[in-house]
PDB file of N, CA and C in Angstrom:
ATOM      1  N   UNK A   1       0.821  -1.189   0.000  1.00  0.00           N
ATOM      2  CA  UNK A   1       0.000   0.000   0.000  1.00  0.00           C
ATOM      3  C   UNK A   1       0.868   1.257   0.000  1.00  0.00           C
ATOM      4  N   UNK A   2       1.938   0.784   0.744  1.00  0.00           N
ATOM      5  CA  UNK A   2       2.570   2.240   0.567  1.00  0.00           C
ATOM      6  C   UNK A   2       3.614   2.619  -0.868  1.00  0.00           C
ATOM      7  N   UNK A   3       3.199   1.937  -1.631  1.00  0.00           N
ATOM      8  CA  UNK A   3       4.673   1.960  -2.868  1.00  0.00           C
ATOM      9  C   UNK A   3       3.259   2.613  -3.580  1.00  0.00           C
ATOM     10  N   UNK A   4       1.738   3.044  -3.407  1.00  0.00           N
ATOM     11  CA  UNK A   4       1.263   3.427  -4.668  1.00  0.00           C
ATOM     12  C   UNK A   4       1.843   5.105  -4.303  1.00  0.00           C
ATOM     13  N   UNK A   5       1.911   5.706  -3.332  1.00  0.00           N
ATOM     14  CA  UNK A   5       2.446   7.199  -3.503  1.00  0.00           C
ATOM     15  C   UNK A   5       3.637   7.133  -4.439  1.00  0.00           C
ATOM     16  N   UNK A   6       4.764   6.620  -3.995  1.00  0.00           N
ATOM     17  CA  UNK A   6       5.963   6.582  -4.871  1.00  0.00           C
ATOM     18  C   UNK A   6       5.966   6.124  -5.909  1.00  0.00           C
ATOM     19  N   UNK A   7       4.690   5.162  -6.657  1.00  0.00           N
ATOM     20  CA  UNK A   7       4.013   4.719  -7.682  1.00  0.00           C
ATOM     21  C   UNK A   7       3.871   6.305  -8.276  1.00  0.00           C
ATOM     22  N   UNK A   8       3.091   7.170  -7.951  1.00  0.00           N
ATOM     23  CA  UNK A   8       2.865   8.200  -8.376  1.00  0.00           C
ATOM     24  C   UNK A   8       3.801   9.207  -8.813  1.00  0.00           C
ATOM     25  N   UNK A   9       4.120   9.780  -8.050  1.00  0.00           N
ATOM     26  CA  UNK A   9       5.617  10.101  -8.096  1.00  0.00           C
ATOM     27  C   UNK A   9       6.786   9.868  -9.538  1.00  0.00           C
ATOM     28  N   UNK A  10       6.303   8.667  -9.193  1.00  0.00           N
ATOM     29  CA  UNK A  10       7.861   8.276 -10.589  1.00  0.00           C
ATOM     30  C   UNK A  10       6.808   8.149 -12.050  1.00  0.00           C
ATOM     31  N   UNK A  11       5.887   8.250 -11.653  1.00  0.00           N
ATOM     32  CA  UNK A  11       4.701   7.811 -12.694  1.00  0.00           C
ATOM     33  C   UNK A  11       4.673   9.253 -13.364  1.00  0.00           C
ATOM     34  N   UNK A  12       5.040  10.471 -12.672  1.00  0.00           N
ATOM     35  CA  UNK A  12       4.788  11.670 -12.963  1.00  0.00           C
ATOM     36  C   UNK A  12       6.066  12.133 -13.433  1.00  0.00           C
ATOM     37  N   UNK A  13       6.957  11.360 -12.750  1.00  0.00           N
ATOM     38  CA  UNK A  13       8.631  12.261 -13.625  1.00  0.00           C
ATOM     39  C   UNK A  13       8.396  11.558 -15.238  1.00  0.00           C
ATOM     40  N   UNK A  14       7.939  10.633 -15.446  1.00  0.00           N
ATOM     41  CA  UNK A  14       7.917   9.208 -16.481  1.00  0.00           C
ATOM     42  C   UNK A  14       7.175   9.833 -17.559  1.00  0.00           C
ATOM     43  N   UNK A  15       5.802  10.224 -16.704  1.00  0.00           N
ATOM     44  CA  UNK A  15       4.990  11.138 -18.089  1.00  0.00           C
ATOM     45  C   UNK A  15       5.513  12.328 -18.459  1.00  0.00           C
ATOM     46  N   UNK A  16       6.074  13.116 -17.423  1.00  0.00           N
ATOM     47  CA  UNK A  16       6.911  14.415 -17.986  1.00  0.00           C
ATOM     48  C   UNK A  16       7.872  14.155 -19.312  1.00  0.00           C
ATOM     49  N   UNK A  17       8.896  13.481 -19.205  1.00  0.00           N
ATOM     50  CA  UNK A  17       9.915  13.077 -19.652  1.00  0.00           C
ATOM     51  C   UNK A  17       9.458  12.758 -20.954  1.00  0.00           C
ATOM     52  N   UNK A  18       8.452  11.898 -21.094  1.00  0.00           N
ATOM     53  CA  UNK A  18       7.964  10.911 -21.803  1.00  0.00           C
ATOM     54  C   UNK A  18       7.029  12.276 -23.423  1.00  0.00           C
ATOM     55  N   UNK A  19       6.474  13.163 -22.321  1.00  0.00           N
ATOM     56  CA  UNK A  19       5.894  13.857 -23.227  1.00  0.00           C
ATOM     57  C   UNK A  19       6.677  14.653 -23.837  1.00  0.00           C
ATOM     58  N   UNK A  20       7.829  15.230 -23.129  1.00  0.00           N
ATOM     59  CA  UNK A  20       8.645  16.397 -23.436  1.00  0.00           C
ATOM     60  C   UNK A  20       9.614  15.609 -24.448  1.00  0.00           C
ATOM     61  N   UNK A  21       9.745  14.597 -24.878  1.00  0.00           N
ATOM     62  CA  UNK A  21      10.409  13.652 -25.809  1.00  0.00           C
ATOM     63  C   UNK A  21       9.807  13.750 -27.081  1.00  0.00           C
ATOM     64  N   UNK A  22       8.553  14.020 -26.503  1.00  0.00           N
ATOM     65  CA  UNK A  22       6.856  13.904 -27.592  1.00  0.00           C
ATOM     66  C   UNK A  22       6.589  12.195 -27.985  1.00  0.00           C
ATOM     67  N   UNK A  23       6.998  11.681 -27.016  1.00  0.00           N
ATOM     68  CA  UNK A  23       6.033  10.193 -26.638  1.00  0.00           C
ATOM     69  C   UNK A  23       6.889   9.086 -27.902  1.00  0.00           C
ATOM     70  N   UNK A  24       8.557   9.341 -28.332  1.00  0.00           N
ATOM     71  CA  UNK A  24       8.710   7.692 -28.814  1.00  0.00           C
ATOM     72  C   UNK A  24       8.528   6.873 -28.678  1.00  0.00           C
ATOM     73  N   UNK A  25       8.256   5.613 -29.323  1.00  0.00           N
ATOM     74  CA  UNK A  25       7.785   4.320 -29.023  1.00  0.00           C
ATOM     75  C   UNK A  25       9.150   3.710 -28.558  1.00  0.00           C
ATOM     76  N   UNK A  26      10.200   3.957 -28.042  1.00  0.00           N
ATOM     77  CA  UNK A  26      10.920   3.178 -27.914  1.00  0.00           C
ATOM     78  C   UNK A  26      11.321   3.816 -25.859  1.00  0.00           C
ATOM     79  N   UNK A  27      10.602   4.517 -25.607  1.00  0.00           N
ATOM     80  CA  UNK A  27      10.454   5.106 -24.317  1.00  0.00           C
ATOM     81  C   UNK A  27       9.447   4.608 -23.837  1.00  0.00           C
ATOM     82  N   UNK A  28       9.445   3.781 -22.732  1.00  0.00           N
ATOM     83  CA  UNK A  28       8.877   3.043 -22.335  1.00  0.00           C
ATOM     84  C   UNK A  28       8.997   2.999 -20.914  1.00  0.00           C
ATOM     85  N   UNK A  29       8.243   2.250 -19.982  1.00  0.00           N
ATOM     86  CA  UNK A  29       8.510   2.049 -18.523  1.00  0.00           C
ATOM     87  C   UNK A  29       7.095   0.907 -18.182  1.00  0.00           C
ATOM     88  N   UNK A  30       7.478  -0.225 -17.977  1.00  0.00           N
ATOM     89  CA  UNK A  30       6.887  -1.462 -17.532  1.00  0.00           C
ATOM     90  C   UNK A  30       6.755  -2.188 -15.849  1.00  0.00           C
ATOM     91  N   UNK A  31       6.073  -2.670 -15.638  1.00  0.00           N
ATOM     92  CA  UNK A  31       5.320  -2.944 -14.216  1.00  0.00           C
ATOM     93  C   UNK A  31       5.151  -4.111 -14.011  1.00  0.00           C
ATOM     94  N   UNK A  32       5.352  -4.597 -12.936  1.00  0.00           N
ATOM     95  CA  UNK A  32       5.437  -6.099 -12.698  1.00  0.00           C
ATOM     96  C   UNK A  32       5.124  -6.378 -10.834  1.00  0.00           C
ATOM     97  N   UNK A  33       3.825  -6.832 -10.791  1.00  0.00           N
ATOM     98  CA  UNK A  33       3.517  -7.038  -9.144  1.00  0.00           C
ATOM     99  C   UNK A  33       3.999  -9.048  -9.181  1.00  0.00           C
ATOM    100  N   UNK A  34       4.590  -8.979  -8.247  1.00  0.00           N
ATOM    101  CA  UNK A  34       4.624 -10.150  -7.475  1.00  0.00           C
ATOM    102  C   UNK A  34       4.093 -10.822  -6.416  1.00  0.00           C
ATOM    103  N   UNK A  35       3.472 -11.408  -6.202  1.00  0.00           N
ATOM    104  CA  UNK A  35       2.836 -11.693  -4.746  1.00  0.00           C
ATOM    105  C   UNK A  35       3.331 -13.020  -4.013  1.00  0.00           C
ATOM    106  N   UNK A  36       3.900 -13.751  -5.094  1.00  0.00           N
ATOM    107  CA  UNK A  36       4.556 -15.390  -4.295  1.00  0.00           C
ATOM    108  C   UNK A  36       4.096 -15.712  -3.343  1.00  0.00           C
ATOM    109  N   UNK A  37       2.494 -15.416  -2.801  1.00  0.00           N
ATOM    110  CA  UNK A  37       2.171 -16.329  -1.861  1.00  0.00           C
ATOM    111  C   UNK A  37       2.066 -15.292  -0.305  1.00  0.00           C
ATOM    112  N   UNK A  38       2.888 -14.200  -0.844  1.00  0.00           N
ATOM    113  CA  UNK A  38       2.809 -13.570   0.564  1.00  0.00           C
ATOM    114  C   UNK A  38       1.771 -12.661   0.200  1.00  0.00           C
ATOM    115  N   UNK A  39       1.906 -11.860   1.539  1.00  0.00           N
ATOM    116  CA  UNK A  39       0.957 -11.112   1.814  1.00  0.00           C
ATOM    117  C   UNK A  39       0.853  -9.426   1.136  1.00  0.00           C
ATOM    118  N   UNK A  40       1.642  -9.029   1.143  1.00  0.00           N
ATOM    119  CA  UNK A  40       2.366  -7.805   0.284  1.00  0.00           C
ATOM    120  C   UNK A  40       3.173  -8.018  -0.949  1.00  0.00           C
ATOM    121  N   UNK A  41       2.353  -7.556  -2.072  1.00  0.00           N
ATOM    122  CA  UNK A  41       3.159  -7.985  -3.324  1.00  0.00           C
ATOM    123  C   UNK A  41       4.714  -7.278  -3.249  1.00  0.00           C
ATOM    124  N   UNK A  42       5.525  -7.263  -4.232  1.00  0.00           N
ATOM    125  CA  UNK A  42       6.711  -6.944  -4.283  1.00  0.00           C
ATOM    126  C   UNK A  42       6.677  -5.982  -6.049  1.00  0.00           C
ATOM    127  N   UNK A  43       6.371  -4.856  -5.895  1.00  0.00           N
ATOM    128  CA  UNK A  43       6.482  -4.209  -7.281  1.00  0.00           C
ATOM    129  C   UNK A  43       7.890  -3.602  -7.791  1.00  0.00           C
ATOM    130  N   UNK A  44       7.953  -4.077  -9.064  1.00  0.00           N
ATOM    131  CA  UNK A  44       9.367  -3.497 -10.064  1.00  0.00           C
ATOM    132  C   UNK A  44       8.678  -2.701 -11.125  1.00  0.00           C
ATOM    133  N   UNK A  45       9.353  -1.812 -11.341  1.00  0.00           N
ATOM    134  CA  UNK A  45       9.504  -0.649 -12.449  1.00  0.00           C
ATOM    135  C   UNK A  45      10.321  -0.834 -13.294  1.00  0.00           C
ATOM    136  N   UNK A  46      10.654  -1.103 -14.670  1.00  0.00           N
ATOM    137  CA  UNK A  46      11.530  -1.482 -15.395  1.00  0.00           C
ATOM    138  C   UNK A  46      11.312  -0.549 -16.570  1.00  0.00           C
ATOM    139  N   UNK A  47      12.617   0.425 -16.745  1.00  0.00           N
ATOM    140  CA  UNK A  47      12.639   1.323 -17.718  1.00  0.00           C
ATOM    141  C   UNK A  47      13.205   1.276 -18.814  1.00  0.00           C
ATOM    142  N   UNK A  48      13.036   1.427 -19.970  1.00  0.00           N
ATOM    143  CA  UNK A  48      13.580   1.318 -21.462  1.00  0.00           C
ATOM    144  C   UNK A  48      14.935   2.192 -21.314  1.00  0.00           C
ATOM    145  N   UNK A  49      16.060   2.054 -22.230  1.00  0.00           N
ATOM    146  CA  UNK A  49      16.973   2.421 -22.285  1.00  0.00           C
ATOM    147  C   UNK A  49      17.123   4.220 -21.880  1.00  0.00           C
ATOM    148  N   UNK A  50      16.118   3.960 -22.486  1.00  0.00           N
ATOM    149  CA  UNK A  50      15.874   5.889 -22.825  1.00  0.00           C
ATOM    150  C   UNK A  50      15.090   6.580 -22.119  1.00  0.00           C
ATOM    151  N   UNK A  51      14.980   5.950 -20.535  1.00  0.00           N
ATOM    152  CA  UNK A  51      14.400   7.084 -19.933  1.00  0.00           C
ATOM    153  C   UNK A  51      15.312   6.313 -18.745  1.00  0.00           C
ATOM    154  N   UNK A  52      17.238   6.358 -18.858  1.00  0.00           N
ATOM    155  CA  UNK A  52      18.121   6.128 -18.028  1.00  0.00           C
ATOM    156  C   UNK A  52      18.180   7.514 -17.190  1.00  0.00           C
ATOM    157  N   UNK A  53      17.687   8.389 -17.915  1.00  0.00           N
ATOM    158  CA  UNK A  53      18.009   9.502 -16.661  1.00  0.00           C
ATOM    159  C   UNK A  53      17.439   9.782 -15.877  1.00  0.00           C
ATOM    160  N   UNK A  54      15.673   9.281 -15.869  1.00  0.00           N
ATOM    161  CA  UNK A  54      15.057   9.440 -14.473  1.00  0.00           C
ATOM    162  C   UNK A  54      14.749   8.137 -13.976  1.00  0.00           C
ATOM    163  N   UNK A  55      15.396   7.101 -14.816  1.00  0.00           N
ATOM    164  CA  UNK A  55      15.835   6.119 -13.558  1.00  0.00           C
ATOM    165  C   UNK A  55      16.813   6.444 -12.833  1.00  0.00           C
ATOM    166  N   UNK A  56      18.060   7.031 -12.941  1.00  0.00           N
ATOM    167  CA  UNK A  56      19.288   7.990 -11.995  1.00  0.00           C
ATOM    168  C   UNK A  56      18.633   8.744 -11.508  1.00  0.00           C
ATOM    169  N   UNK A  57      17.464   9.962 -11.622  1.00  0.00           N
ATOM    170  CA  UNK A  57      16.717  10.568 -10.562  1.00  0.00           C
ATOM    171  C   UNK A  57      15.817  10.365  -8.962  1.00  0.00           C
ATOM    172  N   UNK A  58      15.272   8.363  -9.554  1.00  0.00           N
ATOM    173  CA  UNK A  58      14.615   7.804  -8.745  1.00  0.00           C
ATOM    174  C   UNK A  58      15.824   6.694  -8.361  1.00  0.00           C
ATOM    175  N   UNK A  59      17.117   6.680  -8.418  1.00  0.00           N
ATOM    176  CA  UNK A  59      18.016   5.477  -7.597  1.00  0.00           C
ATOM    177  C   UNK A  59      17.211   4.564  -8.053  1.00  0.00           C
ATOM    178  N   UNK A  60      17.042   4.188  -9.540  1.00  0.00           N
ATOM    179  CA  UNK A  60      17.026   2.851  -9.765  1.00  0.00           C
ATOM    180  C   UNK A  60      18.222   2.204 -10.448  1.00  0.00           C
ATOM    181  N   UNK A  61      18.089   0.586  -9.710  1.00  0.00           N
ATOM    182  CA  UNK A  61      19.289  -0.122 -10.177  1.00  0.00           C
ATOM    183  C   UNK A  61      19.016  -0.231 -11.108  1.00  0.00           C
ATOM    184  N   UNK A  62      20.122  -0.530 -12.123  1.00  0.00           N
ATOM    185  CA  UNK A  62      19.968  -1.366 -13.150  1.00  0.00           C
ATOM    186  C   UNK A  62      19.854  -2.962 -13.434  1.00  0.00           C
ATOM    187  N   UNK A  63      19.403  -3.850 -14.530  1.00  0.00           N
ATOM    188  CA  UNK A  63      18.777  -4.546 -14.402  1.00  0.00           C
ATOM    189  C   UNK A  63      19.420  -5.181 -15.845  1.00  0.00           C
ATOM    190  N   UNK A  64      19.078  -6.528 -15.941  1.00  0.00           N
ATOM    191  CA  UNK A  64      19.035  -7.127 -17.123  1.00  0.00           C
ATOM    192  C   UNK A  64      17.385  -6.711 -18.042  1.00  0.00           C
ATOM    193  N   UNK A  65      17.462  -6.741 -19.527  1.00  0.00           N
ATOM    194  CA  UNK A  65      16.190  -6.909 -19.783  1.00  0.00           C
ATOM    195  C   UNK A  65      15.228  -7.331 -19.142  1.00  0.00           C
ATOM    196  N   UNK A  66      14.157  -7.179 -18.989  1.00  0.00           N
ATOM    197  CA  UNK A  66      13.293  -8.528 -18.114  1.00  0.00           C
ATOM    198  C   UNK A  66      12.349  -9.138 -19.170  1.00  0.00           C
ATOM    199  N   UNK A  67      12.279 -10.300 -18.829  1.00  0.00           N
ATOM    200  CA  UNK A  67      10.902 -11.147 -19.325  1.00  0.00           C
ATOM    201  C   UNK A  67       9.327 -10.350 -19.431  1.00  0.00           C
ATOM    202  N   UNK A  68       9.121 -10.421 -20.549  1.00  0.00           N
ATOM    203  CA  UNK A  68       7.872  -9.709 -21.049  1.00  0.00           C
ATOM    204  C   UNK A  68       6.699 -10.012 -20.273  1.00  0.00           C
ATOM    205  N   UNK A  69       6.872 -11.722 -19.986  1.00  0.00           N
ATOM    206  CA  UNK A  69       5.775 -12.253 -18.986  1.00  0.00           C
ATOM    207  C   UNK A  69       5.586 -11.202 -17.920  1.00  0.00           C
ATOM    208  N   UNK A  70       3.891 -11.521 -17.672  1.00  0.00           N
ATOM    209  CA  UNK A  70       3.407 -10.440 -16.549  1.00  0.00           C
ATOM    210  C   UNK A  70       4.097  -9.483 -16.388  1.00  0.00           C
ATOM    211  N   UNK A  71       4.482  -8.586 -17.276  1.00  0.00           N
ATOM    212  CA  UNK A  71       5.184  -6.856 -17.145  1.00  0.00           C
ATOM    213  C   UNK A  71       3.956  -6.188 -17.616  1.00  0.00           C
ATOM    214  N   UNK A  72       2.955  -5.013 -17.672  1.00  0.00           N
ATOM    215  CA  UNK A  72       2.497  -4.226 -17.710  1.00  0.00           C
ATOM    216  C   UNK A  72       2.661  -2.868 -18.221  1.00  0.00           C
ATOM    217  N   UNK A  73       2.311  -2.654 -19.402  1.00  0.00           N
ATOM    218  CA  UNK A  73       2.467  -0.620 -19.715  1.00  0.00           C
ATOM    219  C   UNK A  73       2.321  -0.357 -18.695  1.00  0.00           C
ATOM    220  N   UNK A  74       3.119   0.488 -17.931  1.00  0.00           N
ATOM    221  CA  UNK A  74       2.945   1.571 -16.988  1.00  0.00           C
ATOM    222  C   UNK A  74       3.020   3.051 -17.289  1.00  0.00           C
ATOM    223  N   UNK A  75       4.205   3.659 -18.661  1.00  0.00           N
ATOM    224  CA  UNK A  75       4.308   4.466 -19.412  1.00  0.00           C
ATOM    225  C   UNK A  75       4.461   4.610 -20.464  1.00  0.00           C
ATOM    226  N   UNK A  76       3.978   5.065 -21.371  1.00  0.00           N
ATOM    227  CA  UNK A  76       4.825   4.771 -22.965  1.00  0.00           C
ATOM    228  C   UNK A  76       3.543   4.241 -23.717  1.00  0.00           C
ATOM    229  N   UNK A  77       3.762   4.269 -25.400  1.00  0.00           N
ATOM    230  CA  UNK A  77       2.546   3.909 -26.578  1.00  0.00           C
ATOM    231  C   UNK A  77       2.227   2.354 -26.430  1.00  0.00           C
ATOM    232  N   UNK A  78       1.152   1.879 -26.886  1.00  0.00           N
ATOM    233  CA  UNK A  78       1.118   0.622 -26.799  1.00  0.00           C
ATOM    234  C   UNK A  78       1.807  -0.422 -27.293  1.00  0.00           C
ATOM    235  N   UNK A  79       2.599   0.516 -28.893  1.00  0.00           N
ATOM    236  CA  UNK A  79       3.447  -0.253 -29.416  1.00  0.00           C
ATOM    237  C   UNK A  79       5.060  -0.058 -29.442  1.00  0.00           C
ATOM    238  N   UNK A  80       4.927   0.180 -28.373  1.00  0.00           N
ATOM    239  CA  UNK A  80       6.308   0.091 -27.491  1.00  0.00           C
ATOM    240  C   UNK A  80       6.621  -1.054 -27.008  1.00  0.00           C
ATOM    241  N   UNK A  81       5.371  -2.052 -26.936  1.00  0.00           N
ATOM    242  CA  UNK A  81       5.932  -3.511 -26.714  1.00  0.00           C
ATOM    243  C   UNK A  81       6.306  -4.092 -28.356  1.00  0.00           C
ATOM    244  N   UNK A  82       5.841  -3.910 -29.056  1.00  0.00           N
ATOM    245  CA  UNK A  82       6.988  -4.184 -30.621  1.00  0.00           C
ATOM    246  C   UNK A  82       8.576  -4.016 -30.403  1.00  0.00           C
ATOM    247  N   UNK A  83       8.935  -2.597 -29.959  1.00  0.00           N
ATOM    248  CA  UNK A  83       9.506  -1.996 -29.814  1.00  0.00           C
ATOM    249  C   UNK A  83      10.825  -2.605 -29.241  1.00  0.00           C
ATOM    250  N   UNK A  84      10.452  -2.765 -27.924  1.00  0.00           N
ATOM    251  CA  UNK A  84      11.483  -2.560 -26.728  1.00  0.00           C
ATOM    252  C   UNK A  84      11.213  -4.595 -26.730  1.00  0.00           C
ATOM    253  N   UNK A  85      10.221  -4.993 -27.039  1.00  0.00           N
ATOM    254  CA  UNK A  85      10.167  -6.524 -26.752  1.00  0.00           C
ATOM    255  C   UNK A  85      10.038  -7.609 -28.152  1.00  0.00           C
ATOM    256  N   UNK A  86      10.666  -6.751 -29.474  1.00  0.00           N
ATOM    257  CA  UNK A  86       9.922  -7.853 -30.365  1.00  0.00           C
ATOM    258  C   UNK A  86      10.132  -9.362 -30.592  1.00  0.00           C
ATOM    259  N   UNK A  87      10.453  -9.825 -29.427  1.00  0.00           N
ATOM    260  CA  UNK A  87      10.466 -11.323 -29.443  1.00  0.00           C
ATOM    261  C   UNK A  87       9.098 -11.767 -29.179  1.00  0.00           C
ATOM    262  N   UNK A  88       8.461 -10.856 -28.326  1.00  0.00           N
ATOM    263  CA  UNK A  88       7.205 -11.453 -27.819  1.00  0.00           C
ATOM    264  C   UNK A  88       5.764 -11.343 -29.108  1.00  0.00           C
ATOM    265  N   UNK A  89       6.701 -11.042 -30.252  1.00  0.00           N
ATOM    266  CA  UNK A  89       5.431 -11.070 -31.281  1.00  0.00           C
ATOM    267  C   UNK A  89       5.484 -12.058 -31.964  1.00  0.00           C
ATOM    268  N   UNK A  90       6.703 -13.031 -31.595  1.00  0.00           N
ATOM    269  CA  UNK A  90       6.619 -14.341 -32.407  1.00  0.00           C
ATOM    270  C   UNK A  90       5.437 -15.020 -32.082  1.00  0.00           C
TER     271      UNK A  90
END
């Protein structure tokens, strides 16, 4: 419950960024809840190459690609999953 404020937050540097770019499809930012059984899911934010600088604004680590499975638009065009994932159109 408490990660939806900071949900917001980065959700708002993401659309800034995102618009002031004027919205490429290759700018992106994806969402992924975990719950494994517990009680409090575990949420990741996973940002496209090109919005590395307000992942350095919000101290996010970096990461390998991630698996397309259960990731979520969180920012960015719809066909930004072409884009940033086109394996998953096989």
């Amino acid at each position: 419950m408490l990660a939806y404020e900071q949900q917001d937050l980065i959700k708002q540097r993401l659309l800034l960024a995102y618009d002031n770019a004027g919205g490429p499809k290759e700018m992106a930012a994806f969402i992924r809840h975990k719950a494994e059984g517990r009680l409090h899911c575990e949420v990741k934010i996973y940002f496209s190459p090109s919005l590395l600088h307000v992942a350095r604004e919000v101290k996010a680590e970096p990461c390998q690609k991630p698996s397309p499975e259960g990731l979520s638009l969180f920012v960015g065009a719809k066909d930004s999953w072409l884009c940033l994932f086109p394996e998953s159109a096989l």
